[in-house]
Protein backbone atom coordinates (compact mmCIF):
# COMPACT_ATOMS: atom_id res chain seq x y z
CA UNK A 1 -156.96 44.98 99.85
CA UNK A 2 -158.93 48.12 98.43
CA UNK A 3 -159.01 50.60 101.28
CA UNK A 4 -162.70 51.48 100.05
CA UNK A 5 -163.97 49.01 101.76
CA UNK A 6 -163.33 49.99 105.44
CA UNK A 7 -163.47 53.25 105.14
CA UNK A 8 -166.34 54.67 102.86
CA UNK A 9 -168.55 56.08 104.97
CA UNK A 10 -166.64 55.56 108.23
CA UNK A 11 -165.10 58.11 110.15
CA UNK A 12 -163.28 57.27 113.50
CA UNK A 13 -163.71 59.32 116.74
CA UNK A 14 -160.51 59.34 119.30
CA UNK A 15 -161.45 56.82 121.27
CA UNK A 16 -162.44 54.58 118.43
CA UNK A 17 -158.63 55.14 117.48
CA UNK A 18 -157.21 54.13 120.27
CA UNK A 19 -159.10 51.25 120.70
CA UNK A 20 -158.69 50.59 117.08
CA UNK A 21 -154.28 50.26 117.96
CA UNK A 22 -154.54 48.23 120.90
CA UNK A 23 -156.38 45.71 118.04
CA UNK A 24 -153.17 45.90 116.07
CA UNK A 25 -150.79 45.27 119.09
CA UNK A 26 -152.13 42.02 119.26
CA UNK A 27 -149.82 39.20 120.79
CA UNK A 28 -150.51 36.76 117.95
CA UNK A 29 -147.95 37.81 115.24
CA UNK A 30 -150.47 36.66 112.06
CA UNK A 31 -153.85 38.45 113.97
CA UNK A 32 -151.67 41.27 114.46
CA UNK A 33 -150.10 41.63 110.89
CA UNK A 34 -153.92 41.36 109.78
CA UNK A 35 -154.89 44.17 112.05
CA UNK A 36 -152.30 46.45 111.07
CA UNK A 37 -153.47 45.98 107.30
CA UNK A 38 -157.13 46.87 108.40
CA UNK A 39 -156.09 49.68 110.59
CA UNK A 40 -153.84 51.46 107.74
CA UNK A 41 -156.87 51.13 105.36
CA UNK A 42 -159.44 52.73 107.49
CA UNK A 43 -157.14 55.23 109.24
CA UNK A 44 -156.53 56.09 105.72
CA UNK A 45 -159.78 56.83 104.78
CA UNK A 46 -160.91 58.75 107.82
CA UNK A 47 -158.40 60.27 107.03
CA UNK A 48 -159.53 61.14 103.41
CA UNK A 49 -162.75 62.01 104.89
CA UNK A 50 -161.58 64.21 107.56
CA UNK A 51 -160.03 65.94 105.50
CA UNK A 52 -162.23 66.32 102.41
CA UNK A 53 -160.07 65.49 99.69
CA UNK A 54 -160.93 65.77 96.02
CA UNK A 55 -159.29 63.14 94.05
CA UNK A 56 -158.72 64.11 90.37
CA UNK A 57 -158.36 61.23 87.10
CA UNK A 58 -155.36 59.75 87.67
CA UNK A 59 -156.20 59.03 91.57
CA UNK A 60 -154.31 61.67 92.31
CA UNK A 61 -155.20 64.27 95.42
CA UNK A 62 -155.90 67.43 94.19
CA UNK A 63 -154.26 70.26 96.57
CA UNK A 64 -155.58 73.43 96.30
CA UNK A 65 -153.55 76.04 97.92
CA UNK A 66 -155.86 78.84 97.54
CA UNK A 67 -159.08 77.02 99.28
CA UNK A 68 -160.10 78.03 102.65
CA UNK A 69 -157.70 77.08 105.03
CA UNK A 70 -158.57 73.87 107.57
CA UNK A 71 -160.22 74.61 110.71
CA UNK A 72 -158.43 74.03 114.18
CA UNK A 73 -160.97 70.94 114.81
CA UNK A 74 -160.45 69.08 111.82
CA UNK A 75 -156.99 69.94 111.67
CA UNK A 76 -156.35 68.62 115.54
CA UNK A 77 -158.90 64.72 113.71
CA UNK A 78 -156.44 64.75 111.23
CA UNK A 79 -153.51 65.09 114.05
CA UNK A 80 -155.06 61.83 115.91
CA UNK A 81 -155.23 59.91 113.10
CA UNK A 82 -151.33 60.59 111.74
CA UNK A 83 -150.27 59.64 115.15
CA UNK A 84 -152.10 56.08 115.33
CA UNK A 85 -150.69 56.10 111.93
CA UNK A 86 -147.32 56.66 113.10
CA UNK A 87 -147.28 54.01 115.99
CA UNK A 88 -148.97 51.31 113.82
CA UNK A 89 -146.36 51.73 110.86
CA UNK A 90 -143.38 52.02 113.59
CA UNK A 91 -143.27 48.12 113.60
CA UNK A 92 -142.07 48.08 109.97
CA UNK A 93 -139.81 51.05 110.29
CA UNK A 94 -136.69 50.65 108.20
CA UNK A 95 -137.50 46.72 107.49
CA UNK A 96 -136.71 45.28 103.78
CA UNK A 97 -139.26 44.16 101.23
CA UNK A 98 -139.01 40.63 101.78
CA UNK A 99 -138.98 40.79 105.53
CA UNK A 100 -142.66 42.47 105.74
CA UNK A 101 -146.08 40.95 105.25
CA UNK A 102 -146.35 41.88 101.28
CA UNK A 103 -150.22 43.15 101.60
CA UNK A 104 -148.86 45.46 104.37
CA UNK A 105 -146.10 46.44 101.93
CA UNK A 106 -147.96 46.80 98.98
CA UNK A 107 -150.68 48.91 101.12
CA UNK A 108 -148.07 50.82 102.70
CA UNK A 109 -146.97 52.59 99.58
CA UNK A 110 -149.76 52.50 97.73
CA UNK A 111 -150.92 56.33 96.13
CA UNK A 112 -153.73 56.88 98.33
CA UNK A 113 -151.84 56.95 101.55
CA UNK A 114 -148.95 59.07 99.94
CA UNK A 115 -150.72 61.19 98.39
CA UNK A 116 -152.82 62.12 101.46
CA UNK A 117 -149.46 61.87 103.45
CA UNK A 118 -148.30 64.62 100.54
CA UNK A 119 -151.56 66.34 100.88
CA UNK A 120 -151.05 66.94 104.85
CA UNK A 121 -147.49 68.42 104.40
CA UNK A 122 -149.11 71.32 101.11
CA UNK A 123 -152.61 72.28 102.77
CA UNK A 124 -152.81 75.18 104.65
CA UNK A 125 -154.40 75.58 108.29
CA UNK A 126 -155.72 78.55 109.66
CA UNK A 127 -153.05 78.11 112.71
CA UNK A 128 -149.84 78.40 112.06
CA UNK A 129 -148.80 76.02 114.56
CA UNK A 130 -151.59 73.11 114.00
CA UNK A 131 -149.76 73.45 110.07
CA UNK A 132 -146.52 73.03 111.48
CA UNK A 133 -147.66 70.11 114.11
CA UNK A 134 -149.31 68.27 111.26
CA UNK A 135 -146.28 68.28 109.14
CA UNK A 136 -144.65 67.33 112.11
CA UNK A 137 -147.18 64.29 112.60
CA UNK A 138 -147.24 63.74 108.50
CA UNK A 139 -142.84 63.31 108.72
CA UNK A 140 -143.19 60.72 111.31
CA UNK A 141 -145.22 58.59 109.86
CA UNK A 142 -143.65 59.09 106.47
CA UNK A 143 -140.23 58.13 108.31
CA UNK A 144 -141.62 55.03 109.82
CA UNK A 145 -142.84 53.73 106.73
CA UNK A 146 -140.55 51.51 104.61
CA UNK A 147 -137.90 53.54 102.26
CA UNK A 148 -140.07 52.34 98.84
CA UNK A 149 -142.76 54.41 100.07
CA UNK A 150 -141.12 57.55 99.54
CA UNK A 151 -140.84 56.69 95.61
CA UNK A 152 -144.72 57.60 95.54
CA UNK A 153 -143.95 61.01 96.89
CA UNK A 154 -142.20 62.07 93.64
CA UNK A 155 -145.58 61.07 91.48
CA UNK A 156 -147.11 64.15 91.72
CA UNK A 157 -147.42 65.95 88.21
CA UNK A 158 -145.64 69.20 87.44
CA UNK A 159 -147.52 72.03 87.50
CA UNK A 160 -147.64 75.84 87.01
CA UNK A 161 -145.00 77.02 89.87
CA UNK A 162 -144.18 73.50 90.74
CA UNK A 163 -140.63 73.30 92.13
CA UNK A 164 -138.62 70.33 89.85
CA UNK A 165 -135.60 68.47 89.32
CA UNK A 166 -134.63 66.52 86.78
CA UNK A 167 -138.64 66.86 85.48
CA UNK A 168 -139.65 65.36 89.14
CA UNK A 169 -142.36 67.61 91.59
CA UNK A 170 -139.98 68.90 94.21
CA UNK A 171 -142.86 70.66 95.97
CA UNK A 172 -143.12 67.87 98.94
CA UNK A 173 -139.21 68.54 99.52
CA UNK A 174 -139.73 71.98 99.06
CA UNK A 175 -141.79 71.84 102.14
CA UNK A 176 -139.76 69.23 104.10
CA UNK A 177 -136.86 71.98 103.64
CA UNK A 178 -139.08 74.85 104.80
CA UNK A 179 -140.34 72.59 107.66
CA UNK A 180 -136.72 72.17 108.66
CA UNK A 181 -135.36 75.82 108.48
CA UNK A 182 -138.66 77.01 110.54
CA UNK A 183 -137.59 74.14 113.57
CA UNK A 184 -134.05 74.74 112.85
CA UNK A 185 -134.79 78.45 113.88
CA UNK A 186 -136.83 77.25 116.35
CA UNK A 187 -134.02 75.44 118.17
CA UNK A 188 -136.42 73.99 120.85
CA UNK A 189 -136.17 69.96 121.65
CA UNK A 190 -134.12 69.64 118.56
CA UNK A 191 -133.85 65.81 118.54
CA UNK A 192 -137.45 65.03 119.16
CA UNK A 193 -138.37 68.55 116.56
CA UNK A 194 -135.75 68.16 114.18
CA UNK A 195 -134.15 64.34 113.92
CA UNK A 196 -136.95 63.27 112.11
CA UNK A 197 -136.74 65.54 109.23
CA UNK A 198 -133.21 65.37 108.96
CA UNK A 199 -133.46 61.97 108.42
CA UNK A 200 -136.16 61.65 106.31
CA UNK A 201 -134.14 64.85 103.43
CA UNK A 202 -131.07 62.12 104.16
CA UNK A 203 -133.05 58.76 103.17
CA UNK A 204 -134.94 60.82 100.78
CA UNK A 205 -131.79 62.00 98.68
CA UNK A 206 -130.10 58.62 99.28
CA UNK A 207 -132.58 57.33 96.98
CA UNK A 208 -133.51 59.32 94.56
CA UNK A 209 -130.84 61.29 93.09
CA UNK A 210 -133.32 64.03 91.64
CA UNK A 211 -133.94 64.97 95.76
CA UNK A 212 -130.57 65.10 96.78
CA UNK A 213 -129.55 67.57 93.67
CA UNK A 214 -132.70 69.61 94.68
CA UNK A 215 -131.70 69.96 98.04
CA UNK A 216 -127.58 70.07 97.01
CA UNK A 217 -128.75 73.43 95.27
CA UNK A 218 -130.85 74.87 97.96
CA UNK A 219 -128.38 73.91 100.96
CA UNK A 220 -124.67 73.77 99.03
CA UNK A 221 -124.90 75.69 95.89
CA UNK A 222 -121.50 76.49 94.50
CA UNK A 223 -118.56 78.27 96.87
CA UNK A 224 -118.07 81.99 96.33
CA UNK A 225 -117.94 83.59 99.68
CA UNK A 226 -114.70 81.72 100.73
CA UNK A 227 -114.25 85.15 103.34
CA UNK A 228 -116.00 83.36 106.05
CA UNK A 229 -116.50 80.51 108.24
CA UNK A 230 -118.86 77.54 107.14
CA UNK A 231 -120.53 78.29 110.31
CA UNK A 232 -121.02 81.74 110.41
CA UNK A 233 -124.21 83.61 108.52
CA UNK A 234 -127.95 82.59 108.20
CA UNK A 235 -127.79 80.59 105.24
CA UNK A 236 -129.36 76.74 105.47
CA UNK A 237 -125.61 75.57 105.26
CA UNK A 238 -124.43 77.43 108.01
CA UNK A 239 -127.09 76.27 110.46
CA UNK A 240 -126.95 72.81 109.68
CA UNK A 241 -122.65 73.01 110.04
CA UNK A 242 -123.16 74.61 113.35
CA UNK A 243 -125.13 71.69 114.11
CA UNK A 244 -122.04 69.01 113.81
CA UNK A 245 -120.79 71.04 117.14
CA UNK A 246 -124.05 70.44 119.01
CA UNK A 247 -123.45 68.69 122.23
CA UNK A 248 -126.28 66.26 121.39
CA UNK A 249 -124.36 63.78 119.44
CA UNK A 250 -127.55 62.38 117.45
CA UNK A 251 -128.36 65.75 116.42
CA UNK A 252 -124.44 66.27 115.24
CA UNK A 253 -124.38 63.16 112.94
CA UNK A 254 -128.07 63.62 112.02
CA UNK A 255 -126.85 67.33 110.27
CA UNK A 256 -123.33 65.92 109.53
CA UNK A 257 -125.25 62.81 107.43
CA UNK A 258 -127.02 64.80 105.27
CA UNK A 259 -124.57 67.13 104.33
CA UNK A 260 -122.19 64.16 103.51
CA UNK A 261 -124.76 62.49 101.56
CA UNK A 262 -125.76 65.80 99.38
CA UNK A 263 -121.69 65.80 99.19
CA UNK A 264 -122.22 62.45 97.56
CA UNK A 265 -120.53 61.09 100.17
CA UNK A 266 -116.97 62.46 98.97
CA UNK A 267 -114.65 63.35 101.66
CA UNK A 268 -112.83 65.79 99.92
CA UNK A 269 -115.92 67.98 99.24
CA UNK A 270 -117.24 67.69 102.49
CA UNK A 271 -114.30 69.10 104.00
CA UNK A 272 -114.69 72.36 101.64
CA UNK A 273 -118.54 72.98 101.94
CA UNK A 274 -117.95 72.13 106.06
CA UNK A 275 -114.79 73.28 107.07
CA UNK A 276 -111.82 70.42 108.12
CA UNK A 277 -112.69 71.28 111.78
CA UNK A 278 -116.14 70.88 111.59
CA UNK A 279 -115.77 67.41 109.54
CA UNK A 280 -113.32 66.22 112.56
CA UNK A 281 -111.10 64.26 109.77
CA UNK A 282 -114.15 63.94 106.79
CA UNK A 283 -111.26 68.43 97.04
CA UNK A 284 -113.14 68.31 94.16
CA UNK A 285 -114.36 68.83 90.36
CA UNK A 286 -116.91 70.95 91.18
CA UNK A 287 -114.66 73.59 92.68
CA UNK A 288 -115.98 77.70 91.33
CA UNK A 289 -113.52 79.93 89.76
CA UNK A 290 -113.54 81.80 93.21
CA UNK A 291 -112.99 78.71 95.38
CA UNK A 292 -109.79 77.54 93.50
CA UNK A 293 -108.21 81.35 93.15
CA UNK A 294 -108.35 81.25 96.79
CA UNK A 295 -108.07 77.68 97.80
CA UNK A 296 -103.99 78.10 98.48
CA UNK A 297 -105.19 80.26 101.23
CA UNK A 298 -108.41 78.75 102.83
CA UNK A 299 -107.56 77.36 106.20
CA UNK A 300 -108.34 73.51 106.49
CA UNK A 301 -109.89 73.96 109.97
CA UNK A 302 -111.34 76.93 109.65
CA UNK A 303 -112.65 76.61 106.19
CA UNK A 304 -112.09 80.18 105.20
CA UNK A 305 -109.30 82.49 104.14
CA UNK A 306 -108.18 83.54 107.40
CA UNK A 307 -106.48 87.44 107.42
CA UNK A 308 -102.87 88.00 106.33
CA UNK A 309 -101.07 87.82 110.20
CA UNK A 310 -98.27 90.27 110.22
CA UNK A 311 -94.34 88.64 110.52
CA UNK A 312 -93.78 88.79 114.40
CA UNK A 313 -89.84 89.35 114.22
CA UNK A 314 -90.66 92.24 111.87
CA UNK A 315 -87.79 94.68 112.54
CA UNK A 316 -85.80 92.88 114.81
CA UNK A 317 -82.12 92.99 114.88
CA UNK A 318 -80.51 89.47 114.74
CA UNK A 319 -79.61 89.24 118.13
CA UNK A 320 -83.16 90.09 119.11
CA UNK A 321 -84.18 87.30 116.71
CA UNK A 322 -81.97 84.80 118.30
CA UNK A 323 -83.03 86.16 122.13
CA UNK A 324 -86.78 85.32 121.30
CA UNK A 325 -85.58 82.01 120.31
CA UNK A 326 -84.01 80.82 122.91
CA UNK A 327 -86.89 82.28 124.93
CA UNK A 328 -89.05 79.97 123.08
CA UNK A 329 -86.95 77.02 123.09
CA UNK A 330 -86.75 77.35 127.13
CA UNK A 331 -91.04 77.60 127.24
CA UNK A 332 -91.52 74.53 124.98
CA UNK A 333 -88.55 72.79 127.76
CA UNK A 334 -90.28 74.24 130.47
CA UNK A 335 -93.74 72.48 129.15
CA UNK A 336 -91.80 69.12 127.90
CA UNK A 337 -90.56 68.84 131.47
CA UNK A 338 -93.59 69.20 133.15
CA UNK A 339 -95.17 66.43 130.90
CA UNK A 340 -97.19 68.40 129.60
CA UNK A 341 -96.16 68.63 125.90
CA UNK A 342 -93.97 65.53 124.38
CA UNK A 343 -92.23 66.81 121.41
CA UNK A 344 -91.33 63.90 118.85
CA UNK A 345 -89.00 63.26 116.30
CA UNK A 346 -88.35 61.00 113.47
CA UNK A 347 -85.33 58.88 113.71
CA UNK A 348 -82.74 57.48 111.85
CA UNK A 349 -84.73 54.46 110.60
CA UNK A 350 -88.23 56.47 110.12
CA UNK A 351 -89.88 55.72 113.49
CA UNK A 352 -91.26 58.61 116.00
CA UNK A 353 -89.18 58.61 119.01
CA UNK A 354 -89.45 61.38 121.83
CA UNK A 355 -87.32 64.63 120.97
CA UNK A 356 -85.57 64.54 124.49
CA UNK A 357 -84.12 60.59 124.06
CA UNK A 358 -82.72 61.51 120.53
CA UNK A 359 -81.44 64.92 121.97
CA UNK A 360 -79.58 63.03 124.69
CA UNK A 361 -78.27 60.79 122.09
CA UNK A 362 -77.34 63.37 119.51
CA UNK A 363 -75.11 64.58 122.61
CA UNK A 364 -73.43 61.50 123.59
CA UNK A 365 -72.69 60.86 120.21
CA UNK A 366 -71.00 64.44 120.07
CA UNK A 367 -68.74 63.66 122.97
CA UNK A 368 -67.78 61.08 121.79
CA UNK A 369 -66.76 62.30 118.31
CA UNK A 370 -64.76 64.94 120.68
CA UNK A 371 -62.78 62.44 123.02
CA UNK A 372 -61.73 60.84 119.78
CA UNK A 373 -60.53 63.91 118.07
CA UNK A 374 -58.75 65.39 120.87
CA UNK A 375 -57.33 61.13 121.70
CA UNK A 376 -55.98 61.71 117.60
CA UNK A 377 -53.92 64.70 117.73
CA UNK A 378 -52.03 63.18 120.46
């Protein structure tokens, strides 16, 4: 179905939108599925026409980064439009090929709407904030659209300052990764602000390998400041391993997710890039000259080299020594007592058994061993 056809000469006011969805939302599964096909195509090309795009040859929307920037009123059309986009498109979020109507599919990821989708995330506004909101808008929809979509995303030829990897335009994830640092920063309504583009850099680099070694670069490049926490600093790694402490738990595994997957999902090297305490239980060939002088003394939990702690029986005499043990050994009673600790053991035939029960027994045994000495030299 050629999107020309609908949308031409047509450009759709709000309420012409909204009517326009409650179409699509249809009860009837087959008028619906038709209605969503006709409302992608003409939302698609008021959206073109909103937004005044110049196509060049190869049908291929021609950004230009130095044109006047877009005016609050067609920037706030374009907003309406992305977020009729985004509820119509919802229905098919995440589904497989074969389980969607194939003209939906095959309009779905066809160049026009991903290269205006592209086009919304790279044109400048003359508000800051209406750029950021459409990007916002421009994510959504782009993460409610089936995962083959995003393959079009990557068509974009390389050009004078382009951003690549592997010889694929990295521009679009360029500005997904901006996007996220500025919310990130932000850190207002992170799970409605910020989910969203985590998850889209985490599907994106799950399937294509040329995004996830672009982003792998800009968010892990190689250990050499092994001095400090994962956490700690202002670097896009830091902020995103602070995240897998956030007490919103879909924020935590939204950040943990796509560090594992730039980790290529390998345990090992998650741990070192995120710290064995931050990774709650999550080493490798790509390990720096720096990492592996030092990696005797990185702490697993910590995830740094923690400072030299000075010997705390340092100068004491022997009997000292042996007072602060027993001192110690009476505390760790004291707390095994009061149930509050449980110190374990391993037993005779490799099984964990409470300290206390074999300590008994170790006793009896000894008394035993006694009586029958002092019974022998009798």
């Amino acid at each position: 179905m050629n999107y020309k056809l609908f949308g031409s000469t047509t450009v759709l006011g709000e309420h012409k939108t909204a009517c326009f969805f409650s179409v699509g939302i249809s009860e009837t599964h087959s008028v619906c599925s038709s209605c969503q096909e006709r409302s992608v195509c003409m939302l698609t090309a008021a959206l073109e026409q909103c937004l005044e795009v110049c196509w060049g040859e190869t049908h291929e929307v021609l950004t230009d980064l130095t044109a006047p920037p877009v005016c609050k009123e067609v920037t706030q059309r374009a907003l309406e439009f992305l977020k009729t986009l985004f509820n119509i498109t919802y229905s098919v979020h995440r589904q497989e090929v074969d389980e969607v109507n194939p003209a939906f599919f095959l309009l779905a990821i066809s160049l026009t709407l991903n290269d205006l989708l592209r086009h919304c995330l790279l044109v400048p506004c003359e508000v800051e904030d209406r750029k950021e909101e459409l990007q916002g808008h421009t994510v959504n929809v782009l993460s409610a659209l089936p995962l083959q979509c995003l393959d079009a995303l990557l068509s974009a030829r390389l050009t004078e300052g382009s951003k690549e990897s592997g010889g694929v335009n990295m521009d679009y994830v360029h500005t997904l990764l901006l996007f996220m640092e500025k919310r990130l920063d932000r850190g207002h309504k992170l799970k409605e602000k910020l989910a969203p583009v985590l998850n889209l850099l985490t599907e994106s680099s799950k399937a294509h390998k040329e995004t996830r070694h672009y982003l792998r670069q800009q968010i892990l490049p190689p250990l050499r400041d092994v001095e400090i926490r994962p956490e700690q600093g202002n670097t896009l790694r830091s902020k995103l391993v602070r995240l897998m402490t956030h007490v919103d738990t879909d924020i935590k595994h939204c950040a943990a997710e796509l560090l594992f997957v730039l980790c290529k999902e390998n345990v090992s090297r998650f741990v070192k890039y995120t710290g064995y305490g931050n990774a709650a239980g999550l080493d490798s060939d790509s390990d720096t000259e720096e990492y592996r002088q030092a990696k005797d003394r990185i702490n697993l939990v910590t995830g740094r080299v923690e400072d030299e702690q000075p010997d705390p029986m340092e100068g004491m005499t022997e009997e000292e020594k042996e007072a602060e043990a027993l001192r110690l050994i009476n505390m760790f009673n004291k707390l095994s007592r009061n149930k509050i600790i449980q110190p374990m053991g391993v037993t005779t035939d490799g099984r964990l058994a409470p300290l206390c029960g074999q300590t008994r027994h170790s006793a009896v045994e000894e008394e035993e061993e006694e009586e029958d000495d002092s019974e022998t030299e009798q």
